[in-house]
PDB file of N, CA and C in Angstrom:
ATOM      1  N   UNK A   1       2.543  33.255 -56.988  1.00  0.00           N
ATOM      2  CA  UNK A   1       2.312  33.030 -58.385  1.00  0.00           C
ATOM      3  C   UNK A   1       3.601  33.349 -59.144  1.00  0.00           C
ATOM      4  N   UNK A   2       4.044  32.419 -60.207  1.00  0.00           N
ATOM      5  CA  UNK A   2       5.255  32.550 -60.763  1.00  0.00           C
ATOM      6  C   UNK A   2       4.637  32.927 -62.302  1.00  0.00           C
ATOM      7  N   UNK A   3       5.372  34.176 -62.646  1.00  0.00           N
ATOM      8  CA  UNK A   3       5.323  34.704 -63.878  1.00  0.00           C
ATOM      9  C   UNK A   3       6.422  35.156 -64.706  1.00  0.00           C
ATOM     10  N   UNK A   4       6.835  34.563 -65.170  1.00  0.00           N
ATOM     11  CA  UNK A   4       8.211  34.847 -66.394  1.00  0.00           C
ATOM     12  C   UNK A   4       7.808  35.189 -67.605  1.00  0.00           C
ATOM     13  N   UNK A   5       8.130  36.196 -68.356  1.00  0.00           N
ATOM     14  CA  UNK A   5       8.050  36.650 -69.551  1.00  0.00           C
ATOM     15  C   UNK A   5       9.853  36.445 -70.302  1.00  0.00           C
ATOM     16  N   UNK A   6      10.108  35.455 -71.481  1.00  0.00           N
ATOM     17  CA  UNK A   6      11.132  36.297 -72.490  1.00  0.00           C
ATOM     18  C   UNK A   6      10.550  37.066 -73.392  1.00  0.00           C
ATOM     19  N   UNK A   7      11.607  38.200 -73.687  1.00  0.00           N
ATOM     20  CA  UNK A   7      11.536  38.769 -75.050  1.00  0.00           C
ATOM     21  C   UNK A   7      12.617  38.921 -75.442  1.00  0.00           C
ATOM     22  N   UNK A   8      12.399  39.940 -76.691  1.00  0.00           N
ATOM     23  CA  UNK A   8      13.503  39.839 -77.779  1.00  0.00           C
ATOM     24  C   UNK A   8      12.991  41.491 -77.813  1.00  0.00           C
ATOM     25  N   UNK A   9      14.182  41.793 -77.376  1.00  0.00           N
ATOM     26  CA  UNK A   9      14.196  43.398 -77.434  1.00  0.00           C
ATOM     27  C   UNK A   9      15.206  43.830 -78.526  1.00  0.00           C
ATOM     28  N   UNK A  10      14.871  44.593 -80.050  1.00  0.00           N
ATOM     29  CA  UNK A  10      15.680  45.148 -80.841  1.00  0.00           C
ATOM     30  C   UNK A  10      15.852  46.531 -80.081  1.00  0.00           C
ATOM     31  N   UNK A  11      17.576  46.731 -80.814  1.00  0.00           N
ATOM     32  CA  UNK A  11      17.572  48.616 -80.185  1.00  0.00           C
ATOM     33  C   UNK A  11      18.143  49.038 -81.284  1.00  0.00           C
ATOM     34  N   UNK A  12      18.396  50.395 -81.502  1.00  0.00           N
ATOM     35  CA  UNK A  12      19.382  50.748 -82.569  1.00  0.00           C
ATOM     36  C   UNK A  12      21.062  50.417 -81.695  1.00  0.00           C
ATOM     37  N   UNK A  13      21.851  49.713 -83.046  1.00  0.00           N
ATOM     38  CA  UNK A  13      22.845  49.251 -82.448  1.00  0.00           C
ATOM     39  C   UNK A  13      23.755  50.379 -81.503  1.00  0.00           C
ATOM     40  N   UNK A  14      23.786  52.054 -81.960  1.00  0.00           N
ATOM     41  CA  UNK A  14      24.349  52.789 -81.424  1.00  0.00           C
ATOM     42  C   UNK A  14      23.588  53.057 -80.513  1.00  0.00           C
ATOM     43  N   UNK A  15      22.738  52.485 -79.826  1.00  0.00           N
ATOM     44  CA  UNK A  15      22.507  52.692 -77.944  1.00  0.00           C
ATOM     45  C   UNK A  15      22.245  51.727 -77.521  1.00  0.00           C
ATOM     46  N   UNK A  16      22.838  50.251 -77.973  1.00  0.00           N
ATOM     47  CA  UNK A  16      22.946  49.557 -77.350  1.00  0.00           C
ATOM     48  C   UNK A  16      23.059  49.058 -75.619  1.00  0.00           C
ATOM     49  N   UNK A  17      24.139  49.541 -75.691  1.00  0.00           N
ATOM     50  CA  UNK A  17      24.877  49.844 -74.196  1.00  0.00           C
ATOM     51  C   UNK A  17      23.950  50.431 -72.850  1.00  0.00           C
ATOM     52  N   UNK A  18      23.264  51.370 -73.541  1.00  0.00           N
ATOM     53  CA  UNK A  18      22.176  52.221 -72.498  1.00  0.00           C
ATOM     54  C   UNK A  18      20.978  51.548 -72.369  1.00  0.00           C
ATOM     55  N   UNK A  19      20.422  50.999 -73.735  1.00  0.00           N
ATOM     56  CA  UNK A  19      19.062  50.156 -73.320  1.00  0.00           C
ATOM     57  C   UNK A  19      19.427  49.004 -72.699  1.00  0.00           C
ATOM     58  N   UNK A  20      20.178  48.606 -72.628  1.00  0.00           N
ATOM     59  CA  UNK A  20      20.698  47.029 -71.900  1.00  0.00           C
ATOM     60  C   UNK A  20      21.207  47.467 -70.805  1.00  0.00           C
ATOM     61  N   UNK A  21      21.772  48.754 -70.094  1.00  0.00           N
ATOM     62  CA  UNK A  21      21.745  49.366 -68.744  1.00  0.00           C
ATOM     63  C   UNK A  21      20.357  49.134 -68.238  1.00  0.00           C
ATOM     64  N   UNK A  22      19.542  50.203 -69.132  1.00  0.00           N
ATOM     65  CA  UNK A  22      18.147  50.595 -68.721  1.00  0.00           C
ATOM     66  C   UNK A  22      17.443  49.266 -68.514  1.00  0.00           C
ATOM     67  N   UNK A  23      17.812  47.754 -69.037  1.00  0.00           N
ATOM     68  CA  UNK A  23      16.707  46.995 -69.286  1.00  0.00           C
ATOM     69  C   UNK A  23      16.967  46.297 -67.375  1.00  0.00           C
ATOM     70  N   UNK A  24      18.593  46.251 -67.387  1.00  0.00           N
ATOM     71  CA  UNK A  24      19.155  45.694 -66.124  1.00  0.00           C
ATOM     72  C   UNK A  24      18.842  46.448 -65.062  1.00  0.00           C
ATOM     73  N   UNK A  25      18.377  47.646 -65.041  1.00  0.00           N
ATOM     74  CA  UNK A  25      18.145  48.636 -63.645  1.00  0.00           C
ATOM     75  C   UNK A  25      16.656  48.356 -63.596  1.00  0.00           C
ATOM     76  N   UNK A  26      15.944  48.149 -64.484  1.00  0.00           N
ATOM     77  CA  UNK A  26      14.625  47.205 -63.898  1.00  0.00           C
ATOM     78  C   UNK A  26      14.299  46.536 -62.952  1.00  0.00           C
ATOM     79  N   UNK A  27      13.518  46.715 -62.123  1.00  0.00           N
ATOM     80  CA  UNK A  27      13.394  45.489 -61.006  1.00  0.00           C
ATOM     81  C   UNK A  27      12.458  44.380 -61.683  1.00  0.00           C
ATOM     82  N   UNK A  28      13.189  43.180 -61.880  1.00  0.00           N
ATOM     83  CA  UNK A  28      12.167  41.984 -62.486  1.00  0.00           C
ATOM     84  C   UNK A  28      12.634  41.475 -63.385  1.00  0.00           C
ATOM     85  N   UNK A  29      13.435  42.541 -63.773  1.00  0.00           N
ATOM     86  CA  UNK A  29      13.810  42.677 -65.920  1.00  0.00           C
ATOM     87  C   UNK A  29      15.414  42.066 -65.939  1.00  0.00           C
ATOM     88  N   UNK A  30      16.011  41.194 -66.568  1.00  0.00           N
ATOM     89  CA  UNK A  30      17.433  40.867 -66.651  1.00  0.00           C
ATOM     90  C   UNK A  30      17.434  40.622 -68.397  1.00  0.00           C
ATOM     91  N   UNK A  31      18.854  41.154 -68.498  1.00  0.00           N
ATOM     92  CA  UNK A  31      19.807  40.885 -70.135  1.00  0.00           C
ATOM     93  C   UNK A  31      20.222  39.846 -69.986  1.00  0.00           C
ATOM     94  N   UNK A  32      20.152  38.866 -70.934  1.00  0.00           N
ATOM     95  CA  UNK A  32      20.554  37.562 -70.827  1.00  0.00           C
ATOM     96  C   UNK A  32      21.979  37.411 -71.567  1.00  0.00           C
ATOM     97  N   UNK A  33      21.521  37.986 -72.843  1.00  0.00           N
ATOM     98  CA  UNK A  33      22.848  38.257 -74.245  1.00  0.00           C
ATOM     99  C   UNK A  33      22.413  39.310 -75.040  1.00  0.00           C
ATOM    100  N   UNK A  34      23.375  39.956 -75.734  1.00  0.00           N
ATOM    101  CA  UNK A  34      23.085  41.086 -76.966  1.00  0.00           C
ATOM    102  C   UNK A  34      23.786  40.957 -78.148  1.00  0.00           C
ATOM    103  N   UNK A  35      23.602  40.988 -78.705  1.00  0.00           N
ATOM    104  CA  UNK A  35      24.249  41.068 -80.206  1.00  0.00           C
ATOM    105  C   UNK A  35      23.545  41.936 -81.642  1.00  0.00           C
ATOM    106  N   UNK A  36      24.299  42.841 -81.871  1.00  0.00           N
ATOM    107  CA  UNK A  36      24.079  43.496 -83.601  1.00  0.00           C
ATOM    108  C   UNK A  36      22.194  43.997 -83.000  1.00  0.00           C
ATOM    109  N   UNK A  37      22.600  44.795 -82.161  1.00  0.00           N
ATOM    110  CA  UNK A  37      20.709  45.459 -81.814  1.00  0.00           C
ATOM    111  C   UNK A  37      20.113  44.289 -81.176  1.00  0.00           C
ATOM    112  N   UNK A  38      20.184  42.955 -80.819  1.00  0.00           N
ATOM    113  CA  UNK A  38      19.188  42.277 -80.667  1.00  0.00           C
ATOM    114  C   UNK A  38      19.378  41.854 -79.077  1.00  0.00           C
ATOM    115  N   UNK A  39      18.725  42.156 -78.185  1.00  0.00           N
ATOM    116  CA  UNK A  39      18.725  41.829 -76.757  1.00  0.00           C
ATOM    117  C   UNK A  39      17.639  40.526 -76.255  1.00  0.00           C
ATOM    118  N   UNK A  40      18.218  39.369 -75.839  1.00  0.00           N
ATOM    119  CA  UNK A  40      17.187  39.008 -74.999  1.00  0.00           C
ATOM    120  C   UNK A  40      17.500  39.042 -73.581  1.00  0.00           C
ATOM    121  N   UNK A  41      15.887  38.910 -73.405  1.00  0.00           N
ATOM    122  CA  UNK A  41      15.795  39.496 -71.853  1.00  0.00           C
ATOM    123  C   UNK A  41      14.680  38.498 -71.422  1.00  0.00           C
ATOM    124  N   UNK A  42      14.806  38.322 -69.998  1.00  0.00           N
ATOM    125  CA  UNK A  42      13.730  37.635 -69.031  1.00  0.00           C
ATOM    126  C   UNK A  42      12.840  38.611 -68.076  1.00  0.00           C
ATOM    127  N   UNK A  43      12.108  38.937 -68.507  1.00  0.00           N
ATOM    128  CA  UNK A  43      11.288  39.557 -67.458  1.00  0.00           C
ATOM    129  C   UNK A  43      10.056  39.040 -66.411  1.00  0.00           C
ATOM    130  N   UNK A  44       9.711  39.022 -64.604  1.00  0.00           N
ATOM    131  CA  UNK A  44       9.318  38.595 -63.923  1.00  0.00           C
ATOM    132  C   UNK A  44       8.548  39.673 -63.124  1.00  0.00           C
ATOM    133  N   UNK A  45       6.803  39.455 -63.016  1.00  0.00           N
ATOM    134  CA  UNK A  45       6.428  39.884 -62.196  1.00  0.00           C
ATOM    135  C   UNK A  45       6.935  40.202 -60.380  1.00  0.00           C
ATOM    136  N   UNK A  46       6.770  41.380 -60.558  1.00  0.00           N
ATOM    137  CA  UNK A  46       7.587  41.489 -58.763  1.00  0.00           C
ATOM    138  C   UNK A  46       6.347  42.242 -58.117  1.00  0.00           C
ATOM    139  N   UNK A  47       6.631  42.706 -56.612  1.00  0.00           N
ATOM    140  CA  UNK A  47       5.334  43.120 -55.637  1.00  0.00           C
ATOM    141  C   UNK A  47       5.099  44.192 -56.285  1.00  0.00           C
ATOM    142  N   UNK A  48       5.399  44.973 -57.150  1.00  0.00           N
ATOM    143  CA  UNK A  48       5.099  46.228 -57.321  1.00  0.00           C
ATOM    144  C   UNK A  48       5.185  46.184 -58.663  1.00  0.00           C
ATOM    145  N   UNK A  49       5.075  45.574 -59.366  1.00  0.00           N
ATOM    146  CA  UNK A  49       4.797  45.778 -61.285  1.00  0.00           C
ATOM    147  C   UNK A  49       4.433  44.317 -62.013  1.00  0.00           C
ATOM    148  N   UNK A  50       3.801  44.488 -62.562  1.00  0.00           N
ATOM    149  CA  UNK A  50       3.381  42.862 -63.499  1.00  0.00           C
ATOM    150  C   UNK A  50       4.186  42.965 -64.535  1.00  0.00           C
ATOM    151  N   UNK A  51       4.467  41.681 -64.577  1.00  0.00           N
ATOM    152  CA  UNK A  51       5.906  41.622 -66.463  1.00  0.00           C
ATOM    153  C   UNK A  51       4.693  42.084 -66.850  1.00  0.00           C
ATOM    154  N   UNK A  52       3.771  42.249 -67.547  1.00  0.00           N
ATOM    155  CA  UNK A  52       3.165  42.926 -69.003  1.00  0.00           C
ATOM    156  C   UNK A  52       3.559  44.647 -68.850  1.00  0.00           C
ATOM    157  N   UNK A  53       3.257  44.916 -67.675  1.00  0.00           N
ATOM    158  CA  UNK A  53       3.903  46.335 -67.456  1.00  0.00           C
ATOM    159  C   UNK A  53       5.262  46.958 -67.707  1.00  0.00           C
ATOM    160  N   UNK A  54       5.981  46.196 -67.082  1.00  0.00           N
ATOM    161  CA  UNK A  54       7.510  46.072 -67.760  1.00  0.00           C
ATOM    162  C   UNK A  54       7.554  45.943 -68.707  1.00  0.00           C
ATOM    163  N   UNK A  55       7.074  45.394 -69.909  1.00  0.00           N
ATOM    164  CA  UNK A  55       7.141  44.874 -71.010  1.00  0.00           C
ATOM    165  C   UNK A  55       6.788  46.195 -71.759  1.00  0.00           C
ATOM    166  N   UNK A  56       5.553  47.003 -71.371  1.00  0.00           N
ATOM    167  CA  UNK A  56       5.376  47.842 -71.767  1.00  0.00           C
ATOM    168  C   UNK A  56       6.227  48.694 -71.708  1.00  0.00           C
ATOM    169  N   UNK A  57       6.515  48.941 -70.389  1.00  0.00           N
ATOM    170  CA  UNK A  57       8.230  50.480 -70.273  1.00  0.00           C
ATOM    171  C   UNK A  57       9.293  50.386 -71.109  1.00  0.00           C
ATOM    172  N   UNK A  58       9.382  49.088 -71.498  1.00  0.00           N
ATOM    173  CA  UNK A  58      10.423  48.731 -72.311  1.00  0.00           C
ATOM    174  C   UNK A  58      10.944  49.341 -73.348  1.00  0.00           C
ATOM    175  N   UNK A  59       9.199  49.616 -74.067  1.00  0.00           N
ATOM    176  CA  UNK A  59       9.208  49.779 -75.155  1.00  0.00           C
ATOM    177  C   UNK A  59       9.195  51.346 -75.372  1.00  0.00           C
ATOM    178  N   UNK A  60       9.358  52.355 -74.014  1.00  0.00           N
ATOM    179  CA  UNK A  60      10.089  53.797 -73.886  1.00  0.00           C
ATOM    180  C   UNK A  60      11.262  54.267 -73.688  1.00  0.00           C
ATOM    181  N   UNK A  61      11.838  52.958 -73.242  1.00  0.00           N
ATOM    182  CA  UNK A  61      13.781  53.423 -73.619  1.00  0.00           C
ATOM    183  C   UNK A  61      14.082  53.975 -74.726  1.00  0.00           C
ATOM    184  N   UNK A  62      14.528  55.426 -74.616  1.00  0.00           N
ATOM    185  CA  UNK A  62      15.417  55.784 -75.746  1.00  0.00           C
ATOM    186  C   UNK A  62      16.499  55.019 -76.576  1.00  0.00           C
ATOM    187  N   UNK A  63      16.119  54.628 -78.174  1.00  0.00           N
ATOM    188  CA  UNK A  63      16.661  53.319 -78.711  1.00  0.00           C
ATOM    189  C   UNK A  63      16.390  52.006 -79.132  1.00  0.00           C
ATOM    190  N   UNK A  64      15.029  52.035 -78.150  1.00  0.00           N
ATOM    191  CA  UNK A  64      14.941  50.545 -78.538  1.00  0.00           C
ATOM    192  C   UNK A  64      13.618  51.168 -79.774  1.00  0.00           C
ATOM    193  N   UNK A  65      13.639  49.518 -80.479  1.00  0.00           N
ATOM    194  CA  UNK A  65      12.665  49.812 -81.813  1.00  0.00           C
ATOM    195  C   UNK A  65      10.912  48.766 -81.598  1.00  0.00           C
ATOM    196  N   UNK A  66      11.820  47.744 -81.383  1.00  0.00           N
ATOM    197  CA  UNK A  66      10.430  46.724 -80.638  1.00  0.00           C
ATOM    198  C   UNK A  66      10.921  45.695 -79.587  1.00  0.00           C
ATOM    199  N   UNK A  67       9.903  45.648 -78.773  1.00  0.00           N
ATOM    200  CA  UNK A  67       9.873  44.089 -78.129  1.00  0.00           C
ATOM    201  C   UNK A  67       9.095  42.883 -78.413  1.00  0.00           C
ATOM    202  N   UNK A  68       9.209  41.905 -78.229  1.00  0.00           N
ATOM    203  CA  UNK A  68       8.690  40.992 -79.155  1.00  0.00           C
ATOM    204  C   UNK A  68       8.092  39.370 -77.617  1.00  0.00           C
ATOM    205  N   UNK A  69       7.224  39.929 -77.308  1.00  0.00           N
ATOM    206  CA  UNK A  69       6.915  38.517 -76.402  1.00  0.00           C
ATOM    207  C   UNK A  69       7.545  36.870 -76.908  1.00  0.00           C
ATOM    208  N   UNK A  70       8.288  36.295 -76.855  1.00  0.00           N
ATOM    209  CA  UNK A  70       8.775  35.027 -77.617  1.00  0.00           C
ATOM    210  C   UNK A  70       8.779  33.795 -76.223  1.00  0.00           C
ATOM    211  N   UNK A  71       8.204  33.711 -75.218  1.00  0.00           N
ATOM    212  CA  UNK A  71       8.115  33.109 -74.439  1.00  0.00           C
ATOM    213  C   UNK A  71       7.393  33.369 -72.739  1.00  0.00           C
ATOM    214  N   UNK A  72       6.541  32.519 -72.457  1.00  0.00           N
ATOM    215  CA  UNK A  72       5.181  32.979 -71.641  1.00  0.00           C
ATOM    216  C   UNK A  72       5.207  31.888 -70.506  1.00  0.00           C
ATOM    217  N   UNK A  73       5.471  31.668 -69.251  1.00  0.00           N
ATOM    218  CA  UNK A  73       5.415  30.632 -68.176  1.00  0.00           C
ATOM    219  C   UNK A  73       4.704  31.475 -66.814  1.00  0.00           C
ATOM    220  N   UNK A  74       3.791  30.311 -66.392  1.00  0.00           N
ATOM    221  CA  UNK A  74       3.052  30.860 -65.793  1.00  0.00           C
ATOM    222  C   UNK A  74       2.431  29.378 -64.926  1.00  0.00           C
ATOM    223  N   UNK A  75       2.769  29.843 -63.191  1.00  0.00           N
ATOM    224  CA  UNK A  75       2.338  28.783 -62.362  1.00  0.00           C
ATOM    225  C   UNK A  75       2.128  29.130 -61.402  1.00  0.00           C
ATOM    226  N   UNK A  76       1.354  28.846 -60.984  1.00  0.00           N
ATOM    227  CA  UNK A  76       0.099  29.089 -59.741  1.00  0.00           C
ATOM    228  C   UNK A  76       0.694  28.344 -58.466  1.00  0.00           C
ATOM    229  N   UNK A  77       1.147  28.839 -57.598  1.00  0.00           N
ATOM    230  CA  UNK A  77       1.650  28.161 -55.898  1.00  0.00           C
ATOM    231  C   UNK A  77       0.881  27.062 -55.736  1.00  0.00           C
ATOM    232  N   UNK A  78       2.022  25.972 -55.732  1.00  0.00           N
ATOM    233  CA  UNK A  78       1.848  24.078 -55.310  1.00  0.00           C
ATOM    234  C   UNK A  78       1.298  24.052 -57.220  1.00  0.00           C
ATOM    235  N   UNK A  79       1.252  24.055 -58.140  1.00  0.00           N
ATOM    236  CA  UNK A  79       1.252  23.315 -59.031  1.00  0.00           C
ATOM    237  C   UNK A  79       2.536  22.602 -59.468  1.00  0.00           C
ATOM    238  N   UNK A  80       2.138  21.537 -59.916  1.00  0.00           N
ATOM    239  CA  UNK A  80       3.442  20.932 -60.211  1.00  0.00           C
ATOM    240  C   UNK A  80       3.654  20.946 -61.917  1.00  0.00           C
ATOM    241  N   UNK A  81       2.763  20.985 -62.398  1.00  0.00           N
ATOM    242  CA  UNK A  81       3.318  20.627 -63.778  1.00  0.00           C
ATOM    243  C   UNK A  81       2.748  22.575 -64.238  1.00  0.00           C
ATOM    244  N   UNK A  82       3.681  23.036 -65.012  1.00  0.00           N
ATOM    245  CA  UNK A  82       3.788  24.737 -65.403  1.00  0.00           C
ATOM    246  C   UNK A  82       2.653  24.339 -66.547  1.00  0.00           C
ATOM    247  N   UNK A  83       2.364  25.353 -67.128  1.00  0.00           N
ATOM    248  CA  UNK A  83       1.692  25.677 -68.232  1.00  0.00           C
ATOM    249  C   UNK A  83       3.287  27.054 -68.852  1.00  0.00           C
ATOM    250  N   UNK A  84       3.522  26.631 -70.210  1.00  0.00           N
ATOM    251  CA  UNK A  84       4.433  27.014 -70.935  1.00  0.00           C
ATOM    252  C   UNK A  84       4.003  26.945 -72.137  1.00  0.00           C
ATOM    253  N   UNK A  85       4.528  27.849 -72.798  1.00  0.00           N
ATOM    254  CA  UNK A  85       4.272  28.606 -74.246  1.00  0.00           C
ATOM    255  C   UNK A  85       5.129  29.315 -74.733  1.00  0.00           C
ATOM    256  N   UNK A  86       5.486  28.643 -76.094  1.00  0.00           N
ATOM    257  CA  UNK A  86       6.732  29.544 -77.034  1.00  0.00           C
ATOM    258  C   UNK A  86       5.249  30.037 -78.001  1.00  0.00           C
ATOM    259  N   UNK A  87       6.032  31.248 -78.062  1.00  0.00           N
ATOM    260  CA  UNK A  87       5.107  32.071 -79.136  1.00  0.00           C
ATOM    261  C   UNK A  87       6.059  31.535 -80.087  1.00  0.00           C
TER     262      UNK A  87
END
């Protein structure tokens, strides 16, 4: 089963650097770009955590302010056409 989550992770700009460490030492979780507090990120269910879970830890990094679900894909082994959703 394929599960991708984006979000839009704000941080305070002075810990930037550490929540975008913290988001990359995730297993599942990748920084895509950052700019002025604003991180996006891709997060993926793996054998041992569901993206909504991740999604949740996220939001305990020292720094960050919110995460923001802004994109939802989700496909079931041998489907061919995804089911996709921009929030």
């Amino acid at each position: 089963m394929l599960n991708i989550c984006g979000c839009l992770v704000h941080a305070m700009p002075e810990t930037i650097e550490k929540v975008v460490a913290a988001i990359n030492a995730m297993d599942g979780a990748e920084v895509h770009a950052h700019e002025e507090g604003r991180i996006v990120v891709t997060v993926e269910d793996t054998d041992d955590k569901r993206a909504s879970d991740q999604i949740m830890d996220m939001h305990q990094i020292p720094g960050v302010i919110t995460v923001t679900l802004t994109y939802h894909h989700f496909e079931a082994p041998g489907q061919e056409a995804a089911a996709a959703h921009t929030l």
